[in-house]
N, C-alpha and C. Protein backbone atom coordinates (compact mmCIF):
# COMPACT_ATOMS: atom_id res chain seq x y z
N UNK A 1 11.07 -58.00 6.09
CA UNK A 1 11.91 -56.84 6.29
C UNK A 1 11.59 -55.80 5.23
N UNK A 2 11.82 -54.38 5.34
CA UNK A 2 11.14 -53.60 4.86
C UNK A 2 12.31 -52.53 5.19
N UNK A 3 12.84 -51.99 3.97
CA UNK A 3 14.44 -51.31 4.34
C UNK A 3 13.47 -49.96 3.55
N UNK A 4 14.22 -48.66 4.35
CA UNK A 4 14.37 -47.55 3.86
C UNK A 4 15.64 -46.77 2.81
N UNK A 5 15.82 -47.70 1.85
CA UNK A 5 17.17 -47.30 1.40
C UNK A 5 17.95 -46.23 1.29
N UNK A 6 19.18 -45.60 1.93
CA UNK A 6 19.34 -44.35 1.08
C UNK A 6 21.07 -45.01 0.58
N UNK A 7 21.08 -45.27 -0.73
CA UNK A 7 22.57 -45.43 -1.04
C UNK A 7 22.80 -44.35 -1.53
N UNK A 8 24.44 -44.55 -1.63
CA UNK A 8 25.46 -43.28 -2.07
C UNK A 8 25.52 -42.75 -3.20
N UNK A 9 24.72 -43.94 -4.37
CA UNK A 9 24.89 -44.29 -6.00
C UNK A 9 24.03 -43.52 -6.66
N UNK A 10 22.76 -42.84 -6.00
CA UNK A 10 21.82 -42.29 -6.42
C UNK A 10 21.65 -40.91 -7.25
N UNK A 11 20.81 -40.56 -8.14
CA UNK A 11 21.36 -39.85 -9.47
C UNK A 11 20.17 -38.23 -8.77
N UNK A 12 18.57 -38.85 -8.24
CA UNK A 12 17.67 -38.31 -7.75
C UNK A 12 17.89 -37.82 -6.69
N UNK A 13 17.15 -36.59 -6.54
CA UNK A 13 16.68 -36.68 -5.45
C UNK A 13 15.36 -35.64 -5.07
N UNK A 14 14.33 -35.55 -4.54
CA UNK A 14 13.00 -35.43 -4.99
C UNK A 14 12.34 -34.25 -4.34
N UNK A 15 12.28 -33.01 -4.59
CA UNK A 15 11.44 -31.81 -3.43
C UNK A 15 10.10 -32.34 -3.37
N UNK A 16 9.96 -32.63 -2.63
CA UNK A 16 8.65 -32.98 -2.24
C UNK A 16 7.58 -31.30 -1.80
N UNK A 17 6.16 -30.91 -2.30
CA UNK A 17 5.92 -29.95 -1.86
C UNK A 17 5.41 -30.16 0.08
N UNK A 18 5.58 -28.95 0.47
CA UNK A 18 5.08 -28.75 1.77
C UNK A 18 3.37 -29.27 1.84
N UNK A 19 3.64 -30.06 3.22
CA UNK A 19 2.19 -30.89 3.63
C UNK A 19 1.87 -30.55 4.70
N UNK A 20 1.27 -30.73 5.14
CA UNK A 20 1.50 -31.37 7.11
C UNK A 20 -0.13 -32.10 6.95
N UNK A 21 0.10 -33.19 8.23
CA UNK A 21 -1.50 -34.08 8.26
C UNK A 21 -2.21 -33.11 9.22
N UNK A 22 -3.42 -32.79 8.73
CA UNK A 22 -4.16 -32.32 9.29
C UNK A 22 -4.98 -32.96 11.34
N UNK A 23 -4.91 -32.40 11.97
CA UNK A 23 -5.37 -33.16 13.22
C UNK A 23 -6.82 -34.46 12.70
N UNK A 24 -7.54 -33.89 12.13
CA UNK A 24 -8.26 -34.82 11.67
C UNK A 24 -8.17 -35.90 10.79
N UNK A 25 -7.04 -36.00 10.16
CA UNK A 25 -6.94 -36.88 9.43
C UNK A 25 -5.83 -37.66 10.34
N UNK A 26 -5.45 -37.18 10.61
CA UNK A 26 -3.88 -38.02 11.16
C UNK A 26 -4.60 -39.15 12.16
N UNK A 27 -6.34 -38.37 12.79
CA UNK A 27 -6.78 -39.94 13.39
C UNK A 27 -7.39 -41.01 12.70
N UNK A 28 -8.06 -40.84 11.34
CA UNK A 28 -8.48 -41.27 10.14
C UNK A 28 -7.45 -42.90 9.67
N UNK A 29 -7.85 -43.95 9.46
CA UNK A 29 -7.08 -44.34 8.56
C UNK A 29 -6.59 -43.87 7.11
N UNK A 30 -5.56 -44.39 7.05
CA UNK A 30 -4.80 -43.24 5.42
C UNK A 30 -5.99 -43.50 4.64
N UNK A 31 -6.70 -45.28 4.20
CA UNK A 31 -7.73 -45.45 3.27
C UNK A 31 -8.83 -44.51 2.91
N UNK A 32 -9.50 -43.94 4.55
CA UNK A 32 -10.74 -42.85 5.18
C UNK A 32 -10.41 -41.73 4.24
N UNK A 33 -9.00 -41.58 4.64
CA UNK A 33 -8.59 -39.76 3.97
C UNK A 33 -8.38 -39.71 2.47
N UNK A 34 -7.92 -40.94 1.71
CA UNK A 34 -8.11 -41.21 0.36
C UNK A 34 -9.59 -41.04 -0.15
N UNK A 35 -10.26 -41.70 0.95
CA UNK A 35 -11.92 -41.38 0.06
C UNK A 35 -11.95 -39.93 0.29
N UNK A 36 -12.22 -39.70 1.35
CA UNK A 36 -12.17 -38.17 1.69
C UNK A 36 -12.12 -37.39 0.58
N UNK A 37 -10.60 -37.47 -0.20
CA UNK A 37 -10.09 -36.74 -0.78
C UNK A 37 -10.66 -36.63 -2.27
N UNK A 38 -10.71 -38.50 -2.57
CA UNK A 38 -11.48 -38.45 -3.81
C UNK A 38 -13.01 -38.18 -4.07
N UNK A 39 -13.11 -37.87 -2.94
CA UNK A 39 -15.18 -37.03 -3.03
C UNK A 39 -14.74 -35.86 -3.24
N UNK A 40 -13.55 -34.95 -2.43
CA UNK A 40 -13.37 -34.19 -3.02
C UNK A 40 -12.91 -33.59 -4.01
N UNK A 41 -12.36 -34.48 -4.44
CA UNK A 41 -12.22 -34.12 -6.80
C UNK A 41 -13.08 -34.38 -7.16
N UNK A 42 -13.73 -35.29 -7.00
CA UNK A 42 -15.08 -35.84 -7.74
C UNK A 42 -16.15 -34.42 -7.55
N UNK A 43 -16.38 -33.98 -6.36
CA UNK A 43 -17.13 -32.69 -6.10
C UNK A 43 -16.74 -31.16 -7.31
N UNK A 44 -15.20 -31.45 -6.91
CA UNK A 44 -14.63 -30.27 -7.83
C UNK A 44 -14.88 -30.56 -9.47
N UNK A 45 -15.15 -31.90 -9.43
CA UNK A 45 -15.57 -32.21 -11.17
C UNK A 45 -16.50 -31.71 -11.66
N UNK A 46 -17.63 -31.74 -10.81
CA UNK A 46 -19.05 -31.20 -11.46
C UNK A 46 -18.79 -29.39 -11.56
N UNK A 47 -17.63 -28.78 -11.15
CA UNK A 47 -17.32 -27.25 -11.11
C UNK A 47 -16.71 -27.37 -11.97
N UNK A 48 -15.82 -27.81 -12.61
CA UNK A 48 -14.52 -27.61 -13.49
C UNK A 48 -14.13 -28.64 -14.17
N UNK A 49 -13.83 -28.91 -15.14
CA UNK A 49 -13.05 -29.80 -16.35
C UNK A 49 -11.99 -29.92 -15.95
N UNK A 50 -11.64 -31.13 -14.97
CA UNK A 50 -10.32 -32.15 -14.19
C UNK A 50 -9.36 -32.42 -15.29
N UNK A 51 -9.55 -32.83 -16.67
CA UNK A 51 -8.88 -33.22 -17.66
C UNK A 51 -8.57 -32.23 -18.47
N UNK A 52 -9.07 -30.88 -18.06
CA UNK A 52 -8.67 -29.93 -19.08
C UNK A 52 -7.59 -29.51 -18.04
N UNK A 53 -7.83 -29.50 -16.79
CA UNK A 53 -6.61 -28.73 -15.35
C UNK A 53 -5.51 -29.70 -15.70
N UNK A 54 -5.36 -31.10 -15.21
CA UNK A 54 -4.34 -32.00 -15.87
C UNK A 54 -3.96 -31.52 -16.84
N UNK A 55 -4.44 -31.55 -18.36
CA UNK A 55 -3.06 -31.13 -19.62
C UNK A 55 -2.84 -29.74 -18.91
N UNK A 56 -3.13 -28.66 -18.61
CA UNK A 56 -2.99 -27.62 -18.36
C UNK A 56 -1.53 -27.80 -17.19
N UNK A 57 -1.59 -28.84 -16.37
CA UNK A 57 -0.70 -28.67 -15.57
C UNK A 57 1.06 -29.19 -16.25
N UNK A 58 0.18 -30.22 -17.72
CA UNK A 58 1.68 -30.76 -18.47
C UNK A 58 2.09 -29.56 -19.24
N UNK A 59 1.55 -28.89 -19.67
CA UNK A 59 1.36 -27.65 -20.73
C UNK A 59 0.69 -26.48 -20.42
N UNK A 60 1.33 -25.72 -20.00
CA UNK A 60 0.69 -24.22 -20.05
C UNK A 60 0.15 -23.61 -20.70
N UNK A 61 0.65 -24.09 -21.84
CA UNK A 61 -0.01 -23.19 -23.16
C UNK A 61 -1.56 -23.62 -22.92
N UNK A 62 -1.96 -24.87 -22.43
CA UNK A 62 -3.23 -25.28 -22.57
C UNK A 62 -4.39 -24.16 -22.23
N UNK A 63 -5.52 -23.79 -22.64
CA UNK A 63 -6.43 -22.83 -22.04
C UNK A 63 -6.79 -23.38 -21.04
N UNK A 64 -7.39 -22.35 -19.90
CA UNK A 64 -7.94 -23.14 -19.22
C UNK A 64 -9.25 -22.00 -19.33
N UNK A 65 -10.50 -22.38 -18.96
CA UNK A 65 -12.00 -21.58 -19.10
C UNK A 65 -11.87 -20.67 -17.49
N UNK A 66 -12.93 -20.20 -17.48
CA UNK A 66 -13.10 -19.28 -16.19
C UNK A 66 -13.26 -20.01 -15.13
N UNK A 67 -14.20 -21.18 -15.26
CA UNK A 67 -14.77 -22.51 -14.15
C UNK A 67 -13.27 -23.31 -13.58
N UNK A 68 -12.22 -23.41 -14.80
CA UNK A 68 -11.05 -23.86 -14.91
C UNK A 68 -10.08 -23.19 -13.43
N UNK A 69 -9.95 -21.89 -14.18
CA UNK A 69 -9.12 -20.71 -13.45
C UNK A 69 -9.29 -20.72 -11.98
N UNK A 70 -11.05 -20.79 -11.94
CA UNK A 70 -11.36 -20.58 -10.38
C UNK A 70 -11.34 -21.62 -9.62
N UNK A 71 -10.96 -23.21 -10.55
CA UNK A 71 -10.97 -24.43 -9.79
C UNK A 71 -9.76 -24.69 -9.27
N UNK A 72 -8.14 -23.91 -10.04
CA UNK A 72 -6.79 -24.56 -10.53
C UNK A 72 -6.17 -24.35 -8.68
N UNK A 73 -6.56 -23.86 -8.03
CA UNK A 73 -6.32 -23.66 -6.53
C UNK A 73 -6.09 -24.82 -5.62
N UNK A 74 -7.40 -24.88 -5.90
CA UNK A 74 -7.68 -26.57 -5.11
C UNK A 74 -7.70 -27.56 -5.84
N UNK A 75 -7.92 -27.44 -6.93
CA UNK A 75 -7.31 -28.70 -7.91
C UNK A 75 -5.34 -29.17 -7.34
N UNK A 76 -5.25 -27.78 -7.59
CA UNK A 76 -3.40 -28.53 -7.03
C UNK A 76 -3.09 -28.58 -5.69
N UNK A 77 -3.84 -28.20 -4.69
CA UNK A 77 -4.11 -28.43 -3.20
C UNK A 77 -4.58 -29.92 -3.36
N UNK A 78 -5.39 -30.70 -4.08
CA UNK A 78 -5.97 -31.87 -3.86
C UNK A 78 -5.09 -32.59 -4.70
N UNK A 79 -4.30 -32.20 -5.39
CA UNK A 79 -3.51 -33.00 -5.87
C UNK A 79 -2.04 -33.33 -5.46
N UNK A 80 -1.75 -32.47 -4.78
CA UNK A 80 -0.52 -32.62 -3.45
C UNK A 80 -1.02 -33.53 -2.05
N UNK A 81 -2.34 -33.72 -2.05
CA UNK A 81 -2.67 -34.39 -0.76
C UNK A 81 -2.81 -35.55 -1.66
N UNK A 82 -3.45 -35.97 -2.74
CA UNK A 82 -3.33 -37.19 -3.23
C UNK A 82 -2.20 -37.73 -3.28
N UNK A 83 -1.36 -37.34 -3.90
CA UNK A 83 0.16 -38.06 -3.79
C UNK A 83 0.61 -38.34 -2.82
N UNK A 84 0.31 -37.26 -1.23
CA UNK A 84 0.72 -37.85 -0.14
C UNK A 84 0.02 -38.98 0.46
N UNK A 85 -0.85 -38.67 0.63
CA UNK A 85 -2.06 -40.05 0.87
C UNK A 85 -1.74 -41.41 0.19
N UNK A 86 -1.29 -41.26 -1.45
CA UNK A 86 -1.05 -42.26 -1.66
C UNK A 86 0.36 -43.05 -1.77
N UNK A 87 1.48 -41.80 -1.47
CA UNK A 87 2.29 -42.77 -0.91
C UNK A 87 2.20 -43.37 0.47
N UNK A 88 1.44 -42.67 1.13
CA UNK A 88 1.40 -43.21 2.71
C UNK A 88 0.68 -44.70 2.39
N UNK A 89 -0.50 -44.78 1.86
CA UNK A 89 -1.05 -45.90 1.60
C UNK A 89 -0.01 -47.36 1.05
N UNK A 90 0.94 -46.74 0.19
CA UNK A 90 2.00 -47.64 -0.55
C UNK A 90 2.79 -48.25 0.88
N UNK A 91 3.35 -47.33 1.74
CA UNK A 91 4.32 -47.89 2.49
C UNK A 91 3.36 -48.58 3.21
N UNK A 92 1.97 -47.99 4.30
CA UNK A 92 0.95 -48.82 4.86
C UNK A 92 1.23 -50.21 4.51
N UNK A 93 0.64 -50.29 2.91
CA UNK A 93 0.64 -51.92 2.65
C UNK A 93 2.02 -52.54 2.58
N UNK A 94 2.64 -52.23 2.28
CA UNK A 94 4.11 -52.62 2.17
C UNK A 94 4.42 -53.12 3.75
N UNK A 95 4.23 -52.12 4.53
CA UNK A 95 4.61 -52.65 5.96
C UNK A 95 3.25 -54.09 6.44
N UNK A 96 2.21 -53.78 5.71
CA UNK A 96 1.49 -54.77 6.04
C UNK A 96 2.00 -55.75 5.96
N UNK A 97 2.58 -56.12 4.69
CA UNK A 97 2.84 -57.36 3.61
C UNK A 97 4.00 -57.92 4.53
N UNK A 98 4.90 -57.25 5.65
CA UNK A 98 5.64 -58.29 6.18
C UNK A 98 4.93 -59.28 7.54
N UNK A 99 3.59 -58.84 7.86
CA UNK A 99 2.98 -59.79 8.75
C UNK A 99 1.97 -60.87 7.25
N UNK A 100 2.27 -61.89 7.67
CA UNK A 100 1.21 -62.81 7.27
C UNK A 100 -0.30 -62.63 7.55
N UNK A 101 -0.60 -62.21 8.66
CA UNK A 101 -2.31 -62.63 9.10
C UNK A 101 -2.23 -61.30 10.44
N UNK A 102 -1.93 -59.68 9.22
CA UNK A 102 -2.05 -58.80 10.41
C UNK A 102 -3.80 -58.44 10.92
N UNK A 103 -3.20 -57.91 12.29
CA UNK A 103 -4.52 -58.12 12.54
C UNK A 103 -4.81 -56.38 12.82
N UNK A 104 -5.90 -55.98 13.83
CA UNK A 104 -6.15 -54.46 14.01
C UNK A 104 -5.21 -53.79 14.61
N UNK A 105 -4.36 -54.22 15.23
CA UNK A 105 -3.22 -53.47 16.15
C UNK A 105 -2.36 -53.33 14.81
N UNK A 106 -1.70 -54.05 14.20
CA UNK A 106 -0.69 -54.36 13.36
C UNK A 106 -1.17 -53.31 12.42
N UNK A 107 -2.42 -52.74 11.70
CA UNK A 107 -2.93 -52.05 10.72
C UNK A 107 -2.94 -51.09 11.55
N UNK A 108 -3.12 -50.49 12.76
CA UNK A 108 -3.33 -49.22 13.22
C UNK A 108 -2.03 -48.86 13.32
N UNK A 109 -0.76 -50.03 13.49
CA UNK A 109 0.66 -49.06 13.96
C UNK A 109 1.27 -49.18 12.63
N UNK A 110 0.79 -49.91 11.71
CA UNK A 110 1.57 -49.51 10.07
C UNK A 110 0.82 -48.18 9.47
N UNK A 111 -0.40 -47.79 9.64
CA UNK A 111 -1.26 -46.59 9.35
C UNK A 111 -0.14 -45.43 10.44
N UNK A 112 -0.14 -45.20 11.33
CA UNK A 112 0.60 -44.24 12.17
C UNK A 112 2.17 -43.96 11.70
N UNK A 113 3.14 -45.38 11.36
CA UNK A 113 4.58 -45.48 11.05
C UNK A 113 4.30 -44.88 9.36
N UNK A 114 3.35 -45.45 8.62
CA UNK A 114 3.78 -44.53 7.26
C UNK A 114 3.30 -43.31 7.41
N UNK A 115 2.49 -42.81 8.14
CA UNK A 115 1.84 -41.17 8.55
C UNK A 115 3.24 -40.45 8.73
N UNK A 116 4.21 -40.66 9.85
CA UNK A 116 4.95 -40.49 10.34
C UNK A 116 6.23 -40.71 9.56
N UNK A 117 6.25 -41.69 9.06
CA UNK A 117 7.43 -41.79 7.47
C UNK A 117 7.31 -40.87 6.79
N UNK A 118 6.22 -40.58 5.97
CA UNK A 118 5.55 -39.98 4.57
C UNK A 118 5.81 -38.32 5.01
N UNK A 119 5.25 -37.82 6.20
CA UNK A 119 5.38 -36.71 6.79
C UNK A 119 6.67 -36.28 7.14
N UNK A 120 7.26 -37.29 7.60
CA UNK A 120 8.92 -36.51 7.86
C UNK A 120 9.47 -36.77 6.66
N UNK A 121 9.48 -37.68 5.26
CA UNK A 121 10.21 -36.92 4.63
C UNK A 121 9.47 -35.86 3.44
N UNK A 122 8.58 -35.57 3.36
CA UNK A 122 8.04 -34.16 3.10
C UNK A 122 8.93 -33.19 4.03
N UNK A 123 8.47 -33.08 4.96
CA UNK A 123 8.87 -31.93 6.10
C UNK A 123 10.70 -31.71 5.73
N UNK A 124 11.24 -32.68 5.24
CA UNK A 124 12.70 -32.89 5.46
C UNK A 124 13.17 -32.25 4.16
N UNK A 125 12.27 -32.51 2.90
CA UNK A 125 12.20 -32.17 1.60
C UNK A 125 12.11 -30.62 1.90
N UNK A 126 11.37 -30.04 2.58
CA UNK A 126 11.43 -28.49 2.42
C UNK A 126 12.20 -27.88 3.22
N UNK A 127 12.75 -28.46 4.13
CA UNK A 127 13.45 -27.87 5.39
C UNK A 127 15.01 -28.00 5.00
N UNK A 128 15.13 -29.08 4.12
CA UNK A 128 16.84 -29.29 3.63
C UNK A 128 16.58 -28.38 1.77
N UNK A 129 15.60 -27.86 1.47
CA UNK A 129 15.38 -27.53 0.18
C UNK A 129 16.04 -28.49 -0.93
N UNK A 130 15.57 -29.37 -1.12
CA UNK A 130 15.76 -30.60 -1.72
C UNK A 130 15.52 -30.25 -3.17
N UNK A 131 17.04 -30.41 -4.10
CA UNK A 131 16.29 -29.93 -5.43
C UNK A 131 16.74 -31.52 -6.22
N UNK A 132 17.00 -31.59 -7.94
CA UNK A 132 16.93 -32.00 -8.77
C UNK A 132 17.53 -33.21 -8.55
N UNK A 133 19.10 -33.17 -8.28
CA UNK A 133 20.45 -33.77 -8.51
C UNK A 133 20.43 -34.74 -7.13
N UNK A 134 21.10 -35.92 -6.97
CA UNK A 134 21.35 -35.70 -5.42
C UNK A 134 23.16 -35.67 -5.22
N UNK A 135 23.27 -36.17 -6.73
CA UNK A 135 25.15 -35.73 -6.92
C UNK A 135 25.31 -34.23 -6.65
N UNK A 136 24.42 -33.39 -7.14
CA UNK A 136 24.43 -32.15 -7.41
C UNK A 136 24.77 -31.58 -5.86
N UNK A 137 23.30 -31.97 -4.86
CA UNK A 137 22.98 -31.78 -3.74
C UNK A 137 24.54 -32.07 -2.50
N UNK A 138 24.94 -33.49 -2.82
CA UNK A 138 25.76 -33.66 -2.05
C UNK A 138 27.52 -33.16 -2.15
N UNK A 139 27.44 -32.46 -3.41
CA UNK A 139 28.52 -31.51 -3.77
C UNK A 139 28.66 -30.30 -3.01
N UNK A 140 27.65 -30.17 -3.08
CA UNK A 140 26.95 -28.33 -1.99
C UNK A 140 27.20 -28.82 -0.40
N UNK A 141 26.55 -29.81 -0.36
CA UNK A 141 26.72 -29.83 0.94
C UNK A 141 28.36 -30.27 1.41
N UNK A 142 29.10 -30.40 0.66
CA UNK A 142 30.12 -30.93 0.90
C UNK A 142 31.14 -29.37 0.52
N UNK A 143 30.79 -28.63 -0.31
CA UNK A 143 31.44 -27.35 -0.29
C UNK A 143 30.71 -26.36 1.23
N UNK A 144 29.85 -26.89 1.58
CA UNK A 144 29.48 -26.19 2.87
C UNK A 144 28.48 -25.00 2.67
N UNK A 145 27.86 -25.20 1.10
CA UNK A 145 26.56 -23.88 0.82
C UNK A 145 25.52 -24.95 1.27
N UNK A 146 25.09 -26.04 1.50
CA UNK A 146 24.11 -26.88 2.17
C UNK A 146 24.01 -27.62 3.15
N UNK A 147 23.03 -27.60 4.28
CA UNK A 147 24.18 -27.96 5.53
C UNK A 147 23.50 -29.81 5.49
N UNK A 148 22.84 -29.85 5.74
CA UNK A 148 22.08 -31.45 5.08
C UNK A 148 21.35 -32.01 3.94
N UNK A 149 21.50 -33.15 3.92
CA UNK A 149 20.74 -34.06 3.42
C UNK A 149 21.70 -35.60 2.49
N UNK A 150 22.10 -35.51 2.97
CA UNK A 150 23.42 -36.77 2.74
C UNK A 150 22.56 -37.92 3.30
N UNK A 151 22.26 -38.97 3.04
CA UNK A 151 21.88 -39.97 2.73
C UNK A 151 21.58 -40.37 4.50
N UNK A 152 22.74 -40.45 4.96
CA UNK A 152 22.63 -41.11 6.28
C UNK A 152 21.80 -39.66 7.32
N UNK A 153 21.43 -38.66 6.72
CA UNK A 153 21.08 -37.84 7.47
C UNK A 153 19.42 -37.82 7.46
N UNK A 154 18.91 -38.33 6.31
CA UNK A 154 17.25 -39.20 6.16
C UNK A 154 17.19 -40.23 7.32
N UNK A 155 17.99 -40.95 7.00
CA UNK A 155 18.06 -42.33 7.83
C UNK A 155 18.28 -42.00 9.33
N UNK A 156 18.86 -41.16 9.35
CA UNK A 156 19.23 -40.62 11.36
C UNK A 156 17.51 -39.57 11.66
N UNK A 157 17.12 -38.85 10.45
CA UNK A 157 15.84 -38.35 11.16
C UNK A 157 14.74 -39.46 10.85
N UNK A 158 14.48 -40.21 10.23
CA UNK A 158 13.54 -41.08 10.05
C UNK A 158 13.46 -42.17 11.40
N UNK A 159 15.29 -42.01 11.88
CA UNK A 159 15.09 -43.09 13.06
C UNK A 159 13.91 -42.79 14.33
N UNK A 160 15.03 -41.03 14.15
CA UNK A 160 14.35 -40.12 15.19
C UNK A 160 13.02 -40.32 15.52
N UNK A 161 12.03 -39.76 14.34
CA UNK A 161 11.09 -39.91 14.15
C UNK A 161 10.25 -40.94 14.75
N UNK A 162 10.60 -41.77 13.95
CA UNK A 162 10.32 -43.09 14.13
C UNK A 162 10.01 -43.68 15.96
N UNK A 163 11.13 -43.49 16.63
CA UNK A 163 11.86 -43.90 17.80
C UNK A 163 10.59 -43.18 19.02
N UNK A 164 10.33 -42.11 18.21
CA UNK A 164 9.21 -41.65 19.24
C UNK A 164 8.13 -41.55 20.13
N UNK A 165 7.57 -43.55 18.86
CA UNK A 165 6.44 -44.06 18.97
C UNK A 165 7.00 -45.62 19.74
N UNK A 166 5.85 -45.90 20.15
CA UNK A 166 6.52 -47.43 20.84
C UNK A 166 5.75 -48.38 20.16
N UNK A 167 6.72 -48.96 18.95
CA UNK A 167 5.54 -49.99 18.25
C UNK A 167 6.15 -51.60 18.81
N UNK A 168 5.13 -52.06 19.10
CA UNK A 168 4.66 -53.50 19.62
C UNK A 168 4.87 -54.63 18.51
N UNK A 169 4.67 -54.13 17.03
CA UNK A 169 4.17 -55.03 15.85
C UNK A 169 5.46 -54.98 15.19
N UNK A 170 6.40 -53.66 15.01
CA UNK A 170 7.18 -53.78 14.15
C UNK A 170 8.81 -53.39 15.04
N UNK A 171 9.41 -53.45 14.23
CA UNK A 171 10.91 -53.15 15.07
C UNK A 171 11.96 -52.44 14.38
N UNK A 172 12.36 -51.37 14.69
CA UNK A 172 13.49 -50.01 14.03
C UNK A 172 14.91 -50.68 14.42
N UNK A 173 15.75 -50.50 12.86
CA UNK A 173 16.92 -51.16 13.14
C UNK A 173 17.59 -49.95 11.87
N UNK A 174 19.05 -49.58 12.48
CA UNK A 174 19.68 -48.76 11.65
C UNK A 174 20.77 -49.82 11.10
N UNK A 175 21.09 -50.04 9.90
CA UNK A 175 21.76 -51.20 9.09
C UNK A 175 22.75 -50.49 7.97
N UNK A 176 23.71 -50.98 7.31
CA UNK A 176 24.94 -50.03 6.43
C UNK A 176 25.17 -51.79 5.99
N UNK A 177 25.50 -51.11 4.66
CA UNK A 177 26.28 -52.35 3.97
C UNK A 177 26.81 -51.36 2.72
N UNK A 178 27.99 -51.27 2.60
CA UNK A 178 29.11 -50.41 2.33
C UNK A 178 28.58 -48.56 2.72
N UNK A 179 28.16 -48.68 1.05
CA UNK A 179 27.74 -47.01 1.36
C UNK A 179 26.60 -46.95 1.33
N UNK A 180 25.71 -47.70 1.61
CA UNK A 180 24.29 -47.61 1.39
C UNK A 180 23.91 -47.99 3.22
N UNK A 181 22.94 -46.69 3.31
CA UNK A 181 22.67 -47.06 4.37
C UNK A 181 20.71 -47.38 4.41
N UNK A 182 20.54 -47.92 5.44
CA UNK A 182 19.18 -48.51 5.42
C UNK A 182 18.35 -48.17 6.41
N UNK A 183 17.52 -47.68 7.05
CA UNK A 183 16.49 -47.64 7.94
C UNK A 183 15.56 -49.04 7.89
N UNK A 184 15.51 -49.96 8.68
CA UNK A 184 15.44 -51.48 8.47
C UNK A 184 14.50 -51.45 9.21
N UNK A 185 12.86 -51.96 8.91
CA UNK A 185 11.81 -52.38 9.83
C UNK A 185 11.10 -53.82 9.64
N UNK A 186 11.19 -54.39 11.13
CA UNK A 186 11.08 -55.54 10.58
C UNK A 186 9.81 -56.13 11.45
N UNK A 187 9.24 -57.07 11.01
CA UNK A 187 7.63 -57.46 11.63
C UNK A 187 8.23 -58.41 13.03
């Protein structure tokens, strides 16, 4: 079993920047688009000093050179697709890990369900403008200046989402145990 948690108790809550999967990648396994991606830093390395863009991105003050300046574009374009890629990869295996001995079907519909996870809550992150707090967040929305993102309202679009596809390998179950609610997938 493999729960999507959203409890009530939670202190976070995370803007994710704007993504979307590209048509070509979305037929790709997530692994394909990880290499993909890391040829393409590795490419941007031989243009620009990667470790000078990093401190630069902890610290501003940091210089960055001219090679720097003209790289810092797609350096943070490739570094917003890395994080997505690699959480998609995280849930991928995660959903793997509840079959024992998955086989190619089972890896093609956990590759599609975290595509489809990972993507709607990005998409959900910019569309509910998701900031710092989630105490903060659910105060607003409860004075009526925010119209979603309350815990069970992830969990009702993730079902959505979810519900769209007809998976064979795994199974969508909406689950509550007090205030915590769960998006529940199970092998």
């Amino acid at each position: 079993m493999l729960c999507f948690a959203a409890a009530g108790t939670s202190v976070h809550a995370v803007n994710l920047p704007a993504y979307s999967i590209s048509n070509s990648d979305r037929t790709l396994p997530v692994e394909d688009v990880i290499k993909k991606i890391n040829a393409e830093r590795d490419k941007l390395g031989t243009k620009a000093c990667l470790a000078l863009l990093e401190d630069h991105d902890k610290n501003t003050k940091v210089r960055l050179g001219k090679r720097e300046v003209a790289a810092a574009g797609e350096f943070h374009s490739l570094k917003v697709e890395s994080a997505f890629w690699n959480y998609t990869l995280n849930l991928k295996q995660a959903l793997l890990s509840l079959h024992a001995n998955p086989d190619r079907e089972t890896d093609n519909e956990a590759d599609s369900m975290a595509k489809i996870t990972i993507e709607t809550l990005y998409n959900l992150s910019q569309k509910w403008k998701v900031g710092n707090s989630a105490l903060f967040r659910n105060l607003l929305i409860r004075v009526g200046a925010k119209e979603k993102g309350y815990c069970y309202h992830y969990v009702s679009a993730l079902m959505e989402a979810l519900s769209k596809e007809k998976w064979h390998k795994f199974d969508l179950h909406w689950a509550s145990r007090g205030t915590e609610l769960f998006a529940k997938i199970t092998a």
